[in-house]
C-alpha atoms as a PDB file:
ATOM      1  CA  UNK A   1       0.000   0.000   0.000  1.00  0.00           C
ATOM      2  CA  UNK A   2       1.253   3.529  -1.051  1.00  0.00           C
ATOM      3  CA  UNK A   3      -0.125   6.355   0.969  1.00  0.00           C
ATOM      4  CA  UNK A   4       0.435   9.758  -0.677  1.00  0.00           C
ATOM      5  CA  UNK A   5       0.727  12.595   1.904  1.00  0.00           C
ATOM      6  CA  UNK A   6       1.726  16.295   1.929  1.00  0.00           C
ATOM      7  CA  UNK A   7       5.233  16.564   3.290  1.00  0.00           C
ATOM      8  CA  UNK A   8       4.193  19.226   5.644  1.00  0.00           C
ATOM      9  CA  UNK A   9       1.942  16.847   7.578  1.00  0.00           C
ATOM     10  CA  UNK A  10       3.034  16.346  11.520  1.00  0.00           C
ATOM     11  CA  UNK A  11       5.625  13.859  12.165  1.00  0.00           C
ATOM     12  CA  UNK A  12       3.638  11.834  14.850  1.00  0.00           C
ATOM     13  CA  UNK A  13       0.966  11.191  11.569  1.00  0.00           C
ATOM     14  CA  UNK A  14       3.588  10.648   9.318  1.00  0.00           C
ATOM     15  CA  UNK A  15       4.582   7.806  12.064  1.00  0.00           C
ATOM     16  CA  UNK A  16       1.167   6.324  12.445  1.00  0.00           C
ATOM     17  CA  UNK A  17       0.352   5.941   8.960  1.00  0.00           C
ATOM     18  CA  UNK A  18       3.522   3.670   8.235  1.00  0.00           C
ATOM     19  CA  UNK A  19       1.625   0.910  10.127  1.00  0.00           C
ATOM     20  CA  UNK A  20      -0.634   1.077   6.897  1.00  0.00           C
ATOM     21  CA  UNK A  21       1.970   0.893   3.954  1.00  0.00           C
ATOM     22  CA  UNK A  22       4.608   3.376   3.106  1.00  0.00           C
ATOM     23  CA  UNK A  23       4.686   7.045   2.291  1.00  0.00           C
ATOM     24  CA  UNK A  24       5.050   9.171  -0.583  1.00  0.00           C
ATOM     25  CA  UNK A  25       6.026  12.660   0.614  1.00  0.00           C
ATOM     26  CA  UNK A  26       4.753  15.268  -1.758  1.00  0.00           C
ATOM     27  CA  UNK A  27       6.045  18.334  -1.762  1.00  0.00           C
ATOM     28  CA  UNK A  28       6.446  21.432  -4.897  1.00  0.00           C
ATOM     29  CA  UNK A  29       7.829  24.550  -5.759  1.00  0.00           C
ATOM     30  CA  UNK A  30       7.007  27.317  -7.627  1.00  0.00           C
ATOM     31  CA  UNK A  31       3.996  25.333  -9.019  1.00  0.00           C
ATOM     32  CA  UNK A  32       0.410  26.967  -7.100  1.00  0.00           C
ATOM     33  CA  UNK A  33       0.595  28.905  -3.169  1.00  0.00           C
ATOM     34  CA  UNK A  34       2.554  27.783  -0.680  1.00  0.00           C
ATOM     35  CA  UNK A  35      -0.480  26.462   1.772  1.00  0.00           C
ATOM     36  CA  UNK A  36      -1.574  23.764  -0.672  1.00  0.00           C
ATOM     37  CA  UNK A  37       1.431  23.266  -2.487  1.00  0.00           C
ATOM     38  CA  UNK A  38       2.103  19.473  -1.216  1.00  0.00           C
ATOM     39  CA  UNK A  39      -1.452  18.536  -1.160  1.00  0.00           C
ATOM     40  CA  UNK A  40      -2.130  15.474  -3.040  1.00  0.00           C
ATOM     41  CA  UNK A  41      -6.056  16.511  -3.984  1.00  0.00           C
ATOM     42  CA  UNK A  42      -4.574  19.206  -5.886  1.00  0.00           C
ATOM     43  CA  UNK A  43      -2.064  16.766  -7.985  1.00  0.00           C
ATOM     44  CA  UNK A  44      -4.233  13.862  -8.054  1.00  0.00           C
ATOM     45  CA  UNK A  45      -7.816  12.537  -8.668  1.00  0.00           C
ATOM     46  CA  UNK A  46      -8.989   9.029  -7.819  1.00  0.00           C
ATOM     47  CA  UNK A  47     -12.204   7.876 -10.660  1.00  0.00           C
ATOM     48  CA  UNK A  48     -13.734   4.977 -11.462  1.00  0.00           C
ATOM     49  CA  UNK A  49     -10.076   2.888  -9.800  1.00  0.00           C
ATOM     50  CA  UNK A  50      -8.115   5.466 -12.439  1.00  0.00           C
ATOM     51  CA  UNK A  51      -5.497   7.165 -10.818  1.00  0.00           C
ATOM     52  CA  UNK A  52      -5.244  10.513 -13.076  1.00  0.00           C
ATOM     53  CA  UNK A  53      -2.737  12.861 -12.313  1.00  0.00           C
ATOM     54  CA  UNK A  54      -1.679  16.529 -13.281  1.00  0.00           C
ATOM     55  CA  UNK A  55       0.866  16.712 -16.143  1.00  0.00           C
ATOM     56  CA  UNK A  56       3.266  19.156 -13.692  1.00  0.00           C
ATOM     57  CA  UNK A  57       3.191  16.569 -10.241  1.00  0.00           C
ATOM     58  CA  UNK A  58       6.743  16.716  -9.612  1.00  0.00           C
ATOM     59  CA  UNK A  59       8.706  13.628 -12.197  1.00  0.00           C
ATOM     60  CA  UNK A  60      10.464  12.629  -8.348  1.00  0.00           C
ATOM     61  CA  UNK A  61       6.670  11.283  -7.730  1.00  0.00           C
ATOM     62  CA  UNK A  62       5.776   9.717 -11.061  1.00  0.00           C
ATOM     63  CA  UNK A  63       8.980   7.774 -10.914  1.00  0.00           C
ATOM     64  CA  UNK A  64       7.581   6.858  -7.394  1.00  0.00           C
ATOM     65  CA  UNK A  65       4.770   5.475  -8.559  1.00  0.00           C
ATOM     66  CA  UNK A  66       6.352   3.816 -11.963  1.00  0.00           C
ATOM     67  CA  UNK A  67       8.457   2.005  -9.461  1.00  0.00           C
ATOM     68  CA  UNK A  68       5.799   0.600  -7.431  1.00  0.00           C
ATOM     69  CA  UNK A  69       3.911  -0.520 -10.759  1.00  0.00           C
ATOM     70  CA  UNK A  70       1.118   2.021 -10.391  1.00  0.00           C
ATOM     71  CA  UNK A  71      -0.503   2.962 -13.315  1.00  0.00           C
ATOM     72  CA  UNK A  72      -1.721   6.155 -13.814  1.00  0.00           C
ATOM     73  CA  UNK A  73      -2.463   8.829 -16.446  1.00  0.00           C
ATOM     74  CA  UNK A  74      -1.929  12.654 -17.107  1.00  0.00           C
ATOM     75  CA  UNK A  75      -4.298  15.117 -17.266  1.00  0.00           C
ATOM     76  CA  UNK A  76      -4.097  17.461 -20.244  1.00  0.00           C
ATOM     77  CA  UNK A  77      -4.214  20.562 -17.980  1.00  0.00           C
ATOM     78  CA  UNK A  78      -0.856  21.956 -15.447  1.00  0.00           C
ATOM     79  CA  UNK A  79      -1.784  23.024 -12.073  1.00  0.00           C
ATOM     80  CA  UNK A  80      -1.627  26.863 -11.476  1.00  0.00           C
ATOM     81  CA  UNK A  81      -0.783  29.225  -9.143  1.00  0.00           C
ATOM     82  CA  UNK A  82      -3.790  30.455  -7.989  1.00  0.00           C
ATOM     83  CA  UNK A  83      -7.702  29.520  -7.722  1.00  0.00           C
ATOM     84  CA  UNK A  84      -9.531  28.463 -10.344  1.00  0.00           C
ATOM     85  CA  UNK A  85      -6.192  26.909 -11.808  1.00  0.00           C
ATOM     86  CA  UNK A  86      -5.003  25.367  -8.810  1.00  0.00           C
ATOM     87  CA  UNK A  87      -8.113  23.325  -8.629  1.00  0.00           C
ATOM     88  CA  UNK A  88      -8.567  21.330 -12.175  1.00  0.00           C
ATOM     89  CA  UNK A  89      -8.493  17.814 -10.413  1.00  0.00           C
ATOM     90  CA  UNK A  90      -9.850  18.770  -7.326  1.00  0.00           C
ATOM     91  CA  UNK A  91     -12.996  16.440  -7.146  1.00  0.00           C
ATOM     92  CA  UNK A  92     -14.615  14.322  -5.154  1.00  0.00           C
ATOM     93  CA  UNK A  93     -15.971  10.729  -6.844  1.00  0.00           C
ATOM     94  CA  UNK A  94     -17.795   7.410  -5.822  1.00  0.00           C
ATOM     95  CA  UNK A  95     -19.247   4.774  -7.722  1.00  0.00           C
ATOM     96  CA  UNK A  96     -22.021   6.443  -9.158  1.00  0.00           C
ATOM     97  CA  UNK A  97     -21.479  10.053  -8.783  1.00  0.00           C
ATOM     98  CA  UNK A  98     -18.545  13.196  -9.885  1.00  0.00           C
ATOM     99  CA  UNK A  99     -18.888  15.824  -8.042  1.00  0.00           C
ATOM    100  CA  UNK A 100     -16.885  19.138  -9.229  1.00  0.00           C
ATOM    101  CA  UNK A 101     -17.129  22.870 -10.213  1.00  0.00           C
ATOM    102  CA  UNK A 102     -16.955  21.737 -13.964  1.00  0.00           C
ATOM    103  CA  UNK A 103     -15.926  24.811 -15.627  1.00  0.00           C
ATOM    104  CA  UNK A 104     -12.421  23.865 -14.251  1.00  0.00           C
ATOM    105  CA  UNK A 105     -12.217  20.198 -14.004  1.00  0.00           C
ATOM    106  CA  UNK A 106      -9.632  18.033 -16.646  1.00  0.00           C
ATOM    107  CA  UNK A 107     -11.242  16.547 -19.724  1.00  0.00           C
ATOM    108  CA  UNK A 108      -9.609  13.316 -19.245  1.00  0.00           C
ATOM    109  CA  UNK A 109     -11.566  13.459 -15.409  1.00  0.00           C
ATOM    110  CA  UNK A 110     -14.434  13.433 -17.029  1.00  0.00           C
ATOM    111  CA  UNK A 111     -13.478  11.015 -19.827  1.00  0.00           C
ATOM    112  CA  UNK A 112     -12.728   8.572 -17.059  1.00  0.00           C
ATOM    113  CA  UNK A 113     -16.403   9.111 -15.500  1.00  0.00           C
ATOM    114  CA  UNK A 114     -18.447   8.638 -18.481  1.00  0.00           C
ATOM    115  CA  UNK A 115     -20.708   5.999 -16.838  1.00  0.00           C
ATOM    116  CA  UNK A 116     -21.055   8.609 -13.572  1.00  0.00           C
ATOM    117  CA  UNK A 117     -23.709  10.899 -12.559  1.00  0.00           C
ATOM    118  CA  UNK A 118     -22.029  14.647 -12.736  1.00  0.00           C
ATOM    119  CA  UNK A 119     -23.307  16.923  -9.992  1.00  0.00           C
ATOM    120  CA  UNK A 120     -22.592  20.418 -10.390  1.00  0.00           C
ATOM    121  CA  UNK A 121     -20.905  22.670  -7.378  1.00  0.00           C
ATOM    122  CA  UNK A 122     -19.584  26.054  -7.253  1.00  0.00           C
ATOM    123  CA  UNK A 123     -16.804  25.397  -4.849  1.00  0.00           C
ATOM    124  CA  UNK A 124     -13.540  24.296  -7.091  1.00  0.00           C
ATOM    125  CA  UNK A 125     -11.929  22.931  -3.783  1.00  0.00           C
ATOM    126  CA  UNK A 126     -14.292  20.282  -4.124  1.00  0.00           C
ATOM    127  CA  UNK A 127     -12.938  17.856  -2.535  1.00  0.00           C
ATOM    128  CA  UNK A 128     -10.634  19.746   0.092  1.00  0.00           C
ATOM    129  CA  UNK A 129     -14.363  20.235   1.294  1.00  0.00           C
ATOM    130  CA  UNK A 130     -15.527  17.013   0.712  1.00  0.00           C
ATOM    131  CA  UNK A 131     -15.591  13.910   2.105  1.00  0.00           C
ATOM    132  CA  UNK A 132     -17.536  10.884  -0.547  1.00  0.00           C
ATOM    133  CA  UNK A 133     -17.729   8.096   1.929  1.00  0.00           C
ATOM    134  CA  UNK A 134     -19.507   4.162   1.138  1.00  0.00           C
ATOM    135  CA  UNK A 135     -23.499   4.312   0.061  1.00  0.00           C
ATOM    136  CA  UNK A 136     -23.361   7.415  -0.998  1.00  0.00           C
ATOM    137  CA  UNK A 137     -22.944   9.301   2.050  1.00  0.00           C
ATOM    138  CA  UNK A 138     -21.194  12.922   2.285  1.00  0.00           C
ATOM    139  CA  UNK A 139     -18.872  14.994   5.014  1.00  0.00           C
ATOM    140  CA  UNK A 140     -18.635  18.727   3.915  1.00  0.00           C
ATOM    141  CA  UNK A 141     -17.627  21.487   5.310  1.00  0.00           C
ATOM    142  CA  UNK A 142     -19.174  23.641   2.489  1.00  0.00           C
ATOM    143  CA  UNK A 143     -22.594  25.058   3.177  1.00  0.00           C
ATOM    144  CA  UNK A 144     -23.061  25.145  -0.680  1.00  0.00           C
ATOM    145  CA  UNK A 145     -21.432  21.706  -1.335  1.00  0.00           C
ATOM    146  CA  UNK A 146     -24.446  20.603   0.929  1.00  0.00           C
ATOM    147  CA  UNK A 147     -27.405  21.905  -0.120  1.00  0.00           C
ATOM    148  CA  UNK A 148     -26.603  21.094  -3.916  1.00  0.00           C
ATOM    149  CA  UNK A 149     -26.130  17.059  -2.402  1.00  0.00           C
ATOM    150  CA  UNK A 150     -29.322  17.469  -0.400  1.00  0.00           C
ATOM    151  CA  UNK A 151     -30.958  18.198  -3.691  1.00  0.00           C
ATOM    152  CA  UNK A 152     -30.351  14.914  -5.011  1.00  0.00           C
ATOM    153  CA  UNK A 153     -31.517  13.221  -1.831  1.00  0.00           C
ATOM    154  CA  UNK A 154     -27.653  12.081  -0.828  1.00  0.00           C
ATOM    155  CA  UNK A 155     -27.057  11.579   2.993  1.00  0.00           C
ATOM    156  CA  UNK A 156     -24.990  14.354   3.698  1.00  0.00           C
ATOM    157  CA  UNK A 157     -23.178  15.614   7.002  1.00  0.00           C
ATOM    158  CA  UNK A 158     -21.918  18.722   7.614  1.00  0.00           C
ATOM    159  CA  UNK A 159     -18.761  20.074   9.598  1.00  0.00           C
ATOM    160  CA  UNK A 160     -17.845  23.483  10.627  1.00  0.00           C
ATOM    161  CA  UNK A 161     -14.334  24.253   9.269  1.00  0.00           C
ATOM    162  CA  UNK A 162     -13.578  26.217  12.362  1.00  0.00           C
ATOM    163  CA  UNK A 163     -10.494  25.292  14.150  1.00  0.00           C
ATOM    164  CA  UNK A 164      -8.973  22.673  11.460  1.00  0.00           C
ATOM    165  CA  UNK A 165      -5.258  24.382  10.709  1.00  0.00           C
ATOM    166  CA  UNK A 166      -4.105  25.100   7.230  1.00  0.00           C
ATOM    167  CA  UNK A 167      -1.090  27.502   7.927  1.00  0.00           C
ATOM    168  CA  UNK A 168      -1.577  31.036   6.274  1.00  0.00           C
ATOM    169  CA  UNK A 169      -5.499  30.612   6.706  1.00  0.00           C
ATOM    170  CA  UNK A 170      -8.196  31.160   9.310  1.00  0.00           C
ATOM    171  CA  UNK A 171      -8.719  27.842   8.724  1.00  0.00           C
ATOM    172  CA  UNK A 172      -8.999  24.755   6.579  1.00  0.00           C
ATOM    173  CA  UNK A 173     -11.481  22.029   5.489  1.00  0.00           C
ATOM    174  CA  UNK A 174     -12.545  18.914   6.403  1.00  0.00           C
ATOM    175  CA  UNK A 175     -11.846  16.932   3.653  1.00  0.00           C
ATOM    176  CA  UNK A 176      -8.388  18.078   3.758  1.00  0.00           C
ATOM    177  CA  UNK A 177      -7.896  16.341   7.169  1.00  0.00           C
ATOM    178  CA  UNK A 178      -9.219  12.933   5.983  1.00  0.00           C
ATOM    179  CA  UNK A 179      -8.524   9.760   3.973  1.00  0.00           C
ATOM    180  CA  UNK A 180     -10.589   6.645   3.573  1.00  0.00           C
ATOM    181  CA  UNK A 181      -9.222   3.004   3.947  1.00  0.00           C
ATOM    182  CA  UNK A 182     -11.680   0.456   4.076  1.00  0.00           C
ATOM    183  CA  UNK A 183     -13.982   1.330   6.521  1.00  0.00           C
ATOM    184  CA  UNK A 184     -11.478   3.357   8.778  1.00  0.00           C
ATOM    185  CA  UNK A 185     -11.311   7.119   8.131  1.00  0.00           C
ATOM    186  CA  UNK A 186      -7.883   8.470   9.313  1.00  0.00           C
ATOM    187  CA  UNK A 187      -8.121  11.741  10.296  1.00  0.00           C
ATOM    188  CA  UNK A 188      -4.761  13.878  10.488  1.00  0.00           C
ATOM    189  CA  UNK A 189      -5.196  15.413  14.255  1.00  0.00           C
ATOM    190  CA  UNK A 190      -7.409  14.571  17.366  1.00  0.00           C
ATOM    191  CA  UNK A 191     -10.826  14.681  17.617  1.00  0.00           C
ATOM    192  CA  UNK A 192     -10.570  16.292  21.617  1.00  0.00           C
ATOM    193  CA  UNK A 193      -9.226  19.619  19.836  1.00  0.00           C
ATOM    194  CA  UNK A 194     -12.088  19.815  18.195  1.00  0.00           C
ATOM    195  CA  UNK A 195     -15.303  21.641  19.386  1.00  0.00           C
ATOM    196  CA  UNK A 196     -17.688  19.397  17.403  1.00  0.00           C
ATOM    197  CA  UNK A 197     -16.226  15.996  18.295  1.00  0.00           C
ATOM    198  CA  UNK A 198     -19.154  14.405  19.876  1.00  0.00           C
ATOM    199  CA  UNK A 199     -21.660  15.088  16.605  1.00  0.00           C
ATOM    200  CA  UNK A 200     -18.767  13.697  14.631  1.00  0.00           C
ATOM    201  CA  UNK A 201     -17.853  10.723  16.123  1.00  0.00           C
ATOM    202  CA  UNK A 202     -21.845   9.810  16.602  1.00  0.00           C
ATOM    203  CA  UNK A 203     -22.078  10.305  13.033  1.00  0.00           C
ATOM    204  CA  UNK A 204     -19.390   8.676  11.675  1.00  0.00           C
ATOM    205  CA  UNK A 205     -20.105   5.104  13.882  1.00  0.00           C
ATOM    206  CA  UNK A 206     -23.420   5.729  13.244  1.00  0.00           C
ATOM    207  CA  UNK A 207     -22.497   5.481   9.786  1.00  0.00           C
ATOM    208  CA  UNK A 208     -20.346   2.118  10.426  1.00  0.00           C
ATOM    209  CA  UNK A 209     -17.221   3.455   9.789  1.00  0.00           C
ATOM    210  CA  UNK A 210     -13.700   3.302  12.806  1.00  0.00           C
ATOM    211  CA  UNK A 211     -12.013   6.602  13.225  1.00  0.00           C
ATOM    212  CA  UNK A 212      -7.947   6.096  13.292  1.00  0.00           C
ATOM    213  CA  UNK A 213      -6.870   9.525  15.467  1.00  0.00           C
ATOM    214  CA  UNK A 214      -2.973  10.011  13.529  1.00  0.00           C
ATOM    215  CA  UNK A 215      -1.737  12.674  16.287  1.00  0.00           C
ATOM    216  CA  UNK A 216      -2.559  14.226  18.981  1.00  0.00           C
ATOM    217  CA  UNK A 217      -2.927  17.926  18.144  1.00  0.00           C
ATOM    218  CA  UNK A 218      -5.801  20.124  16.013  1.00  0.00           C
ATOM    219  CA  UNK A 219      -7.193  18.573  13.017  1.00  0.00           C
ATOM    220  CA  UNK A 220      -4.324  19.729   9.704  1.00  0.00           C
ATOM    221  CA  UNK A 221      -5.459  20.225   6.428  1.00  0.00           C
ATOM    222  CA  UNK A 222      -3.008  18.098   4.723  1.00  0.00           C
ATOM    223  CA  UNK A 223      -4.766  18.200   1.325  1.00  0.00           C
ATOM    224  CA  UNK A 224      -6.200  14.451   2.075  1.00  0.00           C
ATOM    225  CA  UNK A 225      -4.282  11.141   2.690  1.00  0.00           C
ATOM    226  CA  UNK A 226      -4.284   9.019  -0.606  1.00  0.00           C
ATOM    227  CA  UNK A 227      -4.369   5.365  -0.338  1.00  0.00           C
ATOM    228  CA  UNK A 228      -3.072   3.599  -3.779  1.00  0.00           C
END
């Protein structure tokens, strides 16, 4: 198991994660701003078991991957330096639904969900705020991102952003703090920091799903862990 993680990520969850396979440290330069600049949902989008990846991830991390025989493919379109361009691959996909601010998203994203159901957003950072979870059921931390889901009659639980740390914001997202194994959700930080905990937790095993806590501090937007 590969787990792709933003460099920047606390040590003690770097640590806890190796139980679970070994890392790949992203980290990039030059490429979009500095506070999202390792994350891997801005390099890389998981559709339909495709792993499709921005033509300007770093070549230290596609020879990563080429050397532990994962496939993947490019995306047509670079990542930018600033919102909307830093956000081209950026969604948030299950089974049976894409979810993305489509005036931005990669053709070959959308190529690779032709058999999907394409819901609309207006948030870009679709899936820094967004959580697609088993059975179709949702965590958000986008008011918007929530109501549109709602519309289609999707489960959908929402968390308020406040408190989770993405240096040089007020804040960051959930999504961001979150990757899915299985039916564990590892969250990058402890649940204790966090004012909401209790409606969280009861949510999540209500939903049949095991929290794994990877530090002890705040929840850290790490841009999502990434399980290949």
């Amino acid at each position: 198991m590969q787990i792709v993680i933003d460099k920047k990520i606390p040590e003690e969850a770097k640590k806890s994660l190796l139980a679970n396979g070994e890392l790949i440290e992203l980290e990039t330069e030059g490429i979009c701003y500095e506070a999202i600049s390792g994350h891997p949902d801005i390099f890389f989008s998981q559709v339909c078991d495709q792993l499709i990846v921005a033509p300007n991830l770093p070549d230290s991390i596609k020879i990563q991957l080429q050397e532990k025989d994962i496939y993947y493919q490019e995306g047509d379109l670079p990542v930018g330096r600033k919102y909307p361009e830093s956000a081209k691959y950026n969604v948030a996909a299950t089974k049976k639904y894409l979810i993305h601010n489509f005036r931005y998203t990669d053709s070959n994203i959308t190529d690779a969900a032709e058999e999907q159901n394409l819901i609309h957003v207006d948030q870009g950072y679709t899936r820094c705020n967004l959580v697609a979870l088993k059975h179709n059921k949702f965590i958000t931390s986008d008011k918007g991102i929530e109501k549109i889901l709602r519309r289609y009659d999707l489960d959908v639980f929402y968390v308020n952003p406040a408190g989770i740390q993405l240096p040089g914001h007020e804040n960051g997202f959930i999504g961001g703090c979150i990757g899915m194994l299985d039916n564990q959700l590892f969250i990058i930080g402890n649940l204790a920091n966090y004012t909401w905990s209790n409606d969280f937790k009861n949510q999540i095993n209500k939903w049949g799903y095991e929290i794994v806590e990877l530090y002890d501090g705040s929840l850290f937007d790490g841009g999502s862990i990434l399980f290949i």
